[in-house]
C-alpha atoms as a PDB file:
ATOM      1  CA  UNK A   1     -36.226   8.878  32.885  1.00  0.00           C
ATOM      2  CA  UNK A   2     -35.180  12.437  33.425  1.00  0.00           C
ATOM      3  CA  UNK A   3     -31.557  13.679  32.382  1.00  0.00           C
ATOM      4  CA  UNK A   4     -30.101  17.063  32.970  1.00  0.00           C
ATOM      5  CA  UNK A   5     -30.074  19.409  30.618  1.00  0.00           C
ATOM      6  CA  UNK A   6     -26.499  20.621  32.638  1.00  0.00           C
ATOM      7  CA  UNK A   7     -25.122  17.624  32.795  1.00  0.00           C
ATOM      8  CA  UNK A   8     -25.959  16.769  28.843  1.00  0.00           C
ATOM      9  CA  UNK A   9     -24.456  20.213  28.013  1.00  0.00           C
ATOM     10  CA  UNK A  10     -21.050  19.933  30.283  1.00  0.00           C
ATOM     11  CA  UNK A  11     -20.654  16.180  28.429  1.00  0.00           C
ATOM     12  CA  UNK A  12     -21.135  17.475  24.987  1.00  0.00           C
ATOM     13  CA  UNK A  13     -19.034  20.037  25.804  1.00  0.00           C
ATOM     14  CA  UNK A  14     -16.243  17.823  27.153  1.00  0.00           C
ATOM     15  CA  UNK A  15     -16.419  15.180  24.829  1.00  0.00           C
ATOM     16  CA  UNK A  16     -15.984  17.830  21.808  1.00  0.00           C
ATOM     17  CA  UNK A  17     -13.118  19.291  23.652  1.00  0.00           C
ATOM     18  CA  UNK A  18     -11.574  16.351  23.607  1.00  0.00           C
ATOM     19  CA  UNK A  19     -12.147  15.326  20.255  1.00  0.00           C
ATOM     20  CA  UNK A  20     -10.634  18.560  18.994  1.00  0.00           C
ATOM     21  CA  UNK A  21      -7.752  17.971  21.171  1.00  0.00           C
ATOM     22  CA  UNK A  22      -6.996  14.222  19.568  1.00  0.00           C
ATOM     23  CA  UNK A  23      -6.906  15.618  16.162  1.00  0.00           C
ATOM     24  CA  UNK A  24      -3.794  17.522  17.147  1.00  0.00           C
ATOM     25  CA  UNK A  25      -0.291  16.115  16.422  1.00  0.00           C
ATOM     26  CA  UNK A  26       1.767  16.843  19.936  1.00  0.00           C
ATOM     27  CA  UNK A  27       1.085  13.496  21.389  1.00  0.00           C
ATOM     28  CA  UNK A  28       0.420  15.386  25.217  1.00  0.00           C
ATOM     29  CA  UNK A  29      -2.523  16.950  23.458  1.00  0.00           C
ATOM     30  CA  UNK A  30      -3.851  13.705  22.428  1.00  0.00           C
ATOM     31  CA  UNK A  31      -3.083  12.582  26.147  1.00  0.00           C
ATOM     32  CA  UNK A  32      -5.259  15.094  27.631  1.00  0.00           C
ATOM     33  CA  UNK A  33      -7.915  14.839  24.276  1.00  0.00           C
ATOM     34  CA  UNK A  34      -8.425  11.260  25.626  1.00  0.00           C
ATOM     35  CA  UNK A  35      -8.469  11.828  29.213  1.00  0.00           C
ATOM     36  CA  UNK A  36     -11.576  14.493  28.797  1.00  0.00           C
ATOM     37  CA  UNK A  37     -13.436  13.088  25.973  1.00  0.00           C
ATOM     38  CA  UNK A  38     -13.724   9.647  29.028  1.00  0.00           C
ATOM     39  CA  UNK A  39     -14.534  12.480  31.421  1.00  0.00           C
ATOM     40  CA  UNK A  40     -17.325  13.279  29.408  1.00  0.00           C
ATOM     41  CA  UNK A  41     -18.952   9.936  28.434  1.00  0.00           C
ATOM     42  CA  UNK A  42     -18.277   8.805  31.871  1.00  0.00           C
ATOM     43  CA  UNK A  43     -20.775  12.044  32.581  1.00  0.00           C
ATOM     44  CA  UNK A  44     -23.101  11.403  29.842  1.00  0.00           C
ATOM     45  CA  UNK A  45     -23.768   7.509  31.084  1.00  0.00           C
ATOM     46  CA  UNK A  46     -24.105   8.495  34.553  1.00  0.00           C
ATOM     47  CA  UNK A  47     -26.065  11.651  33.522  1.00  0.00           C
ATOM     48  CA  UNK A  48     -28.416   8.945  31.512  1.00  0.00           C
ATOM     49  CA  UNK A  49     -29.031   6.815  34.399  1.00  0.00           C
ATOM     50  CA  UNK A  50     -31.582   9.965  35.401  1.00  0.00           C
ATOM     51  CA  UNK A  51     -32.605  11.265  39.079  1.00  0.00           C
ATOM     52  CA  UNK A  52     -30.890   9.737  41.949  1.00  0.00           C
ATOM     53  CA  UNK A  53     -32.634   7.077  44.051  1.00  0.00           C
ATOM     54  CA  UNK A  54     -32.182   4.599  46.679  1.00  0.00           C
ATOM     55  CA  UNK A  55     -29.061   2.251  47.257  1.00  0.00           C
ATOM     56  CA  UNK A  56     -29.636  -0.861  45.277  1.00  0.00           C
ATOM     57  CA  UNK A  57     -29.381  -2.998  48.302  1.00  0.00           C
ATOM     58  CA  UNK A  58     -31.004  -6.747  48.602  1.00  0.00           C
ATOM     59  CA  UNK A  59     -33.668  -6.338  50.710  1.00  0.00           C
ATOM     60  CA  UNK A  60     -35.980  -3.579  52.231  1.00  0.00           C
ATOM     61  CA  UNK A  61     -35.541  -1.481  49.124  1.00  0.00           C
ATOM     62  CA  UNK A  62     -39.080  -1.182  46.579  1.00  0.00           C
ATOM     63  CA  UNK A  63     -37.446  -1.691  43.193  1.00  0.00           C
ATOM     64  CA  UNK A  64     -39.088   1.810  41.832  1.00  0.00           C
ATOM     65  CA  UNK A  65     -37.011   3.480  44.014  1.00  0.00           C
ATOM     66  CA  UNK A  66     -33.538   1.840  43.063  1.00  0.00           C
ATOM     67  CA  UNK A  67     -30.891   3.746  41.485  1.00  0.00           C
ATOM     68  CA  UNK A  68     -29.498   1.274  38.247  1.00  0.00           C
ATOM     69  CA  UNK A  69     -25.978   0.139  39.002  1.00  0.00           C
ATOM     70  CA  UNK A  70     -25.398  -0.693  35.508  1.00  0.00           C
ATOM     71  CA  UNK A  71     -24.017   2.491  34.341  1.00  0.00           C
ATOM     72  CA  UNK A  72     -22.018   2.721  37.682  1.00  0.00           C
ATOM     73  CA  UNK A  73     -20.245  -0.005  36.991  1.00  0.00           C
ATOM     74  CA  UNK A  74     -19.908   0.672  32.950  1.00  0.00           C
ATOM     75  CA  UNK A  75     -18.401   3.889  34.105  1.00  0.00           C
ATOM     76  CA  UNK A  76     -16.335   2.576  36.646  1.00  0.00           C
ATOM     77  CA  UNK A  77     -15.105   0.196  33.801  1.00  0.00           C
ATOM     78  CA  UNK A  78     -14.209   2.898  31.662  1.00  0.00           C
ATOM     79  CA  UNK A  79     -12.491   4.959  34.191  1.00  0.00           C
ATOM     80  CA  UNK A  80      -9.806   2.104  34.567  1.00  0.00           C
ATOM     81  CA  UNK A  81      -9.280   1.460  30.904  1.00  0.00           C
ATOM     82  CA  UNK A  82      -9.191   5.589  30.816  1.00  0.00           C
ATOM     83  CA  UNK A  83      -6.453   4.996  33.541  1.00  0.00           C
ATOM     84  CA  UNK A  84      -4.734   2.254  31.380  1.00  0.00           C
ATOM     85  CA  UNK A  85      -4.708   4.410  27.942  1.00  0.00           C
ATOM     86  CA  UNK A  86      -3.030   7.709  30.033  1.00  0.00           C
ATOM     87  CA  UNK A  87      -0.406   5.247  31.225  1.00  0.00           C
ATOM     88  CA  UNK A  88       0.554   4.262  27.599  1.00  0.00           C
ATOM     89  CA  UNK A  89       0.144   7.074  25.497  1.00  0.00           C
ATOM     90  CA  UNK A  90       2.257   9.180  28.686  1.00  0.00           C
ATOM     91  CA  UNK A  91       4.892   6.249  27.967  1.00  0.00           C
ATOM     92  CA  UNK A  92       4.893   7.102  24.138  1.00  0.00           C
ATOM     93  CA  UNK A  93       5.512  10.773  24.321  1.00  0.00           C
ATOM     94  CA  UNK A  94       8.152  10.080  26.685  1.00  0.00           C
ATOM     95  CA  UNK A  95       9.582   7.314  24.281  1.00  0.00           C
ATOM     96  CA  UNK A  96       8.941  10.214  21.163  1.00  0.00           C
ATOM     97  CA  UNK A  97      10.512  12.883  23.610  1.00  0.00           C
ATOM     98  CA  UNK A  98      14.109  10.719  24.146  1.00  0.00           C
ATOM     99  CA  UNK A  99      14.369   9.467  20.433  1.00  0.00           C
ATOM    100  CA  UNK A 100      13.424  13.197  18.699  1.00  0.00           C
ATOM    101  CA  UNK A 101      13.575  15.927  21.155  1.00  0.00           C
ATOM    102  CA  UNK A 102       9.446  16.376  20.843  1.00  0.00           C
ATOM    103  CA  UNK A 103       6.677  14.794  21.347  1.00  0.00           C
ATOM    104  CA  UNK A 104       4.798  15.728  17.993  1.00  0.00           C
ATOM    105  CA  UNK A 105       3.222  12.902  15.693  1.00  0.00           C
ATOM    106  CA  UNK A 106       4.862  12.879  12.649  1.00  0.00           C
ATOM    107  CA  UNK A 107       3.555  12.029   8.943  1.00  0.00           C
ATOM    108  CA  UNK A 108       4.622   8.123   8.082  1.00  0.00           C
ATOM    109  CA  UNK A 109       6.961   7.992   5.108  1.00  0.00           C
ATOM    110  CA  UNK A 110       4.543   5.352   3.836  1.00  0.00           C
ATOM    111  CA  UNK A 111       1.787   7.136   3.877  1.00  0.00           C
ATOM    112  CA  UNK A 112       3.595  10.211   2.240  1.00  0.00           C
ATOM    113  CA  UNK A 113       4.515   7.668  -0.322  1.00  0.00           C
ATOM    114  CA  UNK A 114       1.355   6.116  -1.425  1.00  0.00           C
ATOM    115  CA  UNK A 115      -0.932   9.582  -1.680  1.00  0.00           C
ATOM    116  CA  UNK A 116       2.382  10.945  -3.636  1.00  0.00           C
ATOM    117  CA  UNK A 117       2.263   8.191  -6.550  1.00  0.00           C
ATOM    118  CA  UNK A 118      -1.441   8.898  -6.917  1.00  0.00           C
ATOM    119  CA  UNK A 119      -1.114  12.155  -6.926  1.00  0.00           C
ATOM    120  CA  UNK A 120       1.354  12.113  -9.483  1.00  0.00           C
ATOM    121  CA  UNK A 121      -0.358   9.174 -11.575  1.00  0.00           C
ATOM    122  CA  UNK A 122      -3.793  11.563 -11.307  1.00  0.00           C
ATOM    123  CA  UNK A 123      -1.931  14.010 -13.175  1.00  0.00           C
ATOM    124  CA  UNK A 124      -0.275  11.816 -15.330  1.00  0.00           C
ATOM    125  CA  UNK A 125      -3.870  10.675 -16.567  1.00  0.00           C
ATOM    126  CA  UNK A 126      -4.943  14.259 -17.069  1.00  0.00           C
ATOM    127  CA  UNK A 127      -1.802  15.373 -18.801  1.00  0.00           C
ATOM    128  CA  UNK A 128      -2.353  12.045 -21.714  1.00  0.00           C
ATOM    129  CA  UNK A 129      -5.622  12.743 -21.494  1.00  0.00           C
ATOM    130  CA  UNK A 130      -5.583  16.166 -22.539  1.00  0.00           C
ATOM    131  CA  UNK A 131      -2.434  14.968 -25.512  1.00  0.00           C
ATOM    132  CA  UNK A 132      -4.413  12.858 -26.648  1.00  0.00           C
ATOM    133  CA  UNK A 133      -7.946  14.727 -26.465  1.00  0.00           C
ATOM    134  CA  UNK A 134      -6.948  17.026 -29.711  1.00  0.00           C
ATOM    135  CA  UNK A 135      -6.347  15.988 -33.459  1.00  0.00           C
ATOM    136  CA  UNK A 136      -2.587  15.110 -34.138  1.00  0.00           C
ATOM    137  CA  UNK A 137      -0.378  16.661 -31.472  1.00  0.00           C
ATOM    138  CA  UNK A 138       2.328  19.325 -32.990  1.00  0.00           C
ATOM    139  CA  UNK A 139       5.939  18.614 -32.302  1.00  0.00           C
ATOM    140  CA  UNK A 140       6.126  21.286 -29.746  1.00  0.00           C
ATOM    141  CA  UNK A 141       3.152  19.808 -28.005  1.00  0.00           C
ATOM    142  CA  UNK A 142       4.990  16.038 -27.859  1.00  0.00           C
ATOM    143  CA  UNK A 143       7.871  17.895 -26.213  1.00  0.00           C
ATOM    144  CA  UNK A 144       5.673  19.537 -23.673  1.00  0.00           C
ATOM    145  CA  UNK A 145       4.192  16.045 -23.222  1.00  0.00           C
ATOM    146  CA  UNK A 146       7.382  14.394 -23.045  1.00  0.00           C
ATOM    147  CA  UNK A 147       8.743  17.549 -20.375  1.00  0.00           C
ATOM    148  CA  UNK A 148       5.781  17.101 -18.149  1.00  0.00           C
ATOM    149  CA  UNK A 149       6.287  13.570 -18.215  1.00  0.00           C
ATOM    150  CA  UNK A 150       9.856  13.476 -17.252  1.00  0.00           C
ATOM    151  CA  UNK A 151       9.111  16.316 -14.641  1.00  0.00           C
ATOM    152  CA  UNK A 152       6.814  13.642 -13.152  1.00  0.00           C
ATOM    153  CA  UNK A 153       8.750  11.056 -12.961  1.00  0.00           C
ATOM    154  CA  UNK A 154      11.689  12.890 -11.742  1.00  0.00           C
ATOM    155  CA  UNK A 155       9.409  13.657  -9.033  1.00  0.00           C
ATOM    156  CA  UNK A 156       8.612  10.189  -7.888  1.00  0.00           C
ATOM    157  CA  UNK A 157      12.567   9.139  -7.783  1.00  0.00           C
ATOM    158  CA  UNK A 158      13.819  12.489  -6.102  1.00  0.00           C
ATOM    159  CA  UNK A 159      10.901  11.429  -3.172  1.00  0.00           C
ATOM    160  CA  UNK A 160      12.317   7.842  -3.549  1.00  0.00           C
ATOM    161  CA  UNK A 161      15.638   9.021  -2.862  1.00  0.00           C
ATOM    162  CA  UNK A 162      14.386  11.591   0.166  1.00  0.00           C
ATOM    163  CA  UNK A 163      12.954   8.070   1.791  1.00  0.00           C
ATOM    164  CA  UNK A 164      15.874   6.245   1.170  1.00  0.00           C
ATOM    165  CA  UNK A 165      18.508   8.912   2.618  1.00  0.00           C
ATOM    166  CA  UNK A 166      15.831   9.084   5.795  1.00  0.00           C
ATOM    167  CA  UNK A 167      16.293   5.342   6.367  1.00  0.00           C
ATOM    168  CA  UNK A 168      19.138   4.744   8.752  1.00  0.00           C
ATOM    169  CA  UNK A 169      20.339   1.624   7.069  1.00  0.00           C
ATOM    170  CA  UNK A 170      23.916   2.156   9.760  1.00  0.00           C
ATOM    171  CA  UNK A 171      22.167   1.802  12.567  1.00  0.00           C
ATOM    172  CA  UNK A 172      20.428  -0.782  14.675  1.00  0.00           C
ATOM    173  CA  UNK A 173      16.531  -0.220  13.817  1.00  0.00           C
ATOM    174  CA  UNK A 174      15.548  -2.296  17.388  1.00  0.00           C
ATOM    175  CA  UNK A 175      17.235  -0.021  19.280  1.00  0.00           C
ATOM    176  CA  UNK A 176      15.749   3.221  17.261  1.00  0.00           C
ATOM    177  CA  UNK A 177      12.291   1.747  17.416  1.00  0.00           C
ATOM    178  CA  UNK A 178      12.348  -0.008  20.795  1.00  0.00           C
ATOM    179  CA  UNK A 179      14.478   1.094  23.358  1.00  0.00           C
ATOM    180  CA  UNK A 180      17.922   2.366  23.319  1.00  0.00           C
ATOM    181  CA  UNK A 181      18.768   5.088  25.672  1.00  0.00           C
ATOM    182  CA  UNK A 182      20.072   9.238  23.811  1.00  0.00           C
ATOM    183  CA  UNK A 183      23.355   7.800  25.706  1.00  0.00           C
ATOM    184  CA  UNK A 184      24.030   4.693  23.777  1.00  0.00           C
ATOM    185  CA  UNK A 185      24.790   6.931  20.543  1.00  0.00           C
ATOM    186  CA  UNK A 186      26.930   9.882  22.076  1.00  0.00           C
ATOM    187  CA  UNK A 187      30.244   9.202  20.756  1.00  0.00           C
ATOM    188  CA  UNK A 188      30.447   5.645  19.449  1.00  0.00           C
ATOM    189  CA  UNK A 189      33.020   4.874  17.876  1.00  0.00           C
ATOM    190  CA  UNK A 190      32.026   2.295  15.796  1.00  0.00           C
ATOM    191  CA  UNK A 191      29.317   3.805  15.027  1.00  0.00           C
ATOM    192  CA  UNK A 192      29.495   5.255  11.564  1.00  0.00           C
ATOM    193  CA  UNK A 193      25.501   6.587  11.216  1.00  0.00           C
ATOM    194  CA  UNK A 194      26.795  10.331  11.329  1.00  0.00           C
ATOM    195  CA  UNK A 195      29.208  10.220   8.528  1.00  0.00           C
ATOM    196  CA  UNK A 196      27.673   9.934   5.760  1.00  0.00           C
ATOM    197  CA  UNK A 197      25.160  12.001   7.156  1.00  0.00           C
END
């Protein structure tokens, strides 16, 4: 089997494009990201079939000469599910476009969440750690203790408090989430989500 050292280099090439461009946030970026990184493994498993041969037809044709339709049809496989991904992920940005005004991938509050508490417990370990490393702590080193501590813990409830003013507990989360039109909220009247705002 013989495989293009061209056709290796413009797949490599492709497919790290488009890995760069998925590790963006702007979910068009990822869009495209997808659509080139298939481009290039569609080209690297139709570059890896090797020189071009005969139609693999049932009779007539020596089987040393036959071109292997395998990769053909893996690559014709992947070009619909390629097709099927651009659909979905052009439906999200849309979607991301209506609800915020942009189509960038935000950070989930969850996530935020979790790597804040260890964070904060990591330095809580180092800051008893080092209290209790030395002989008997001085008084002004128990109320640098106690500081840091309360400093901490203020820090956990004030992002506690960020999360639960970015919750909108007024309005209807299905319709947020899943599918209410920008002209369902313009001037609602009974709809008391700005007020408090």
């Amino acid at each position: 089997m013989i495989m293009s050292a061209s056709l290796l280099a413009t797949a490599v090439v492709l497919c790290a494009v488009g890995g760069i461009l998925m590790l963006t946030r702007p979910l068009t970026r990822i869009l495209l990201g997808a659509v080139i990184a298939s481009n290039g493994i569609n080209l690297l498993v139709l570059s890896s079939t090797g020189s071009a041969g005969a139609a693999p037809l049932l009779y007539g044709v020596p089987l040393r000469r036959v071109t292997d339709p395998l990769p053909q049809a893996i690559a014709l496989t992947a070009i619909v599910i390629t097709l099927a991904t651009t659909a979905f992920l052009l439906a999200m940005a849309y979607r991301s476009y209506q609800l915020t005004g942009t189509d960038e991938v935000h950070d989930d509050l969850e996530d935020r969440r979790i790597f804040l508490r260890a964070e904060v417990l990591g330095e809580r370990a180092e800051l008893r750690e080092e209290y209790r490393a030395g002989p008997r702590p001085t008084r002004e080193e128990r109320a640098h203790y106690r500081q840091e501590h309360r400093r901490l813990r203020a820090r956990l409830r004030a992002d506690r408090a960020l999360q639960a003013r970015g919750r909108d507990a007024g309005g209807d989360l299905w319709n947020d989430v899943l599918g209410a039109d920008p002209e369902d909220y313009v001037h609602d009247k009974d709809d008391d989500r700005g007020a408090t705002g």
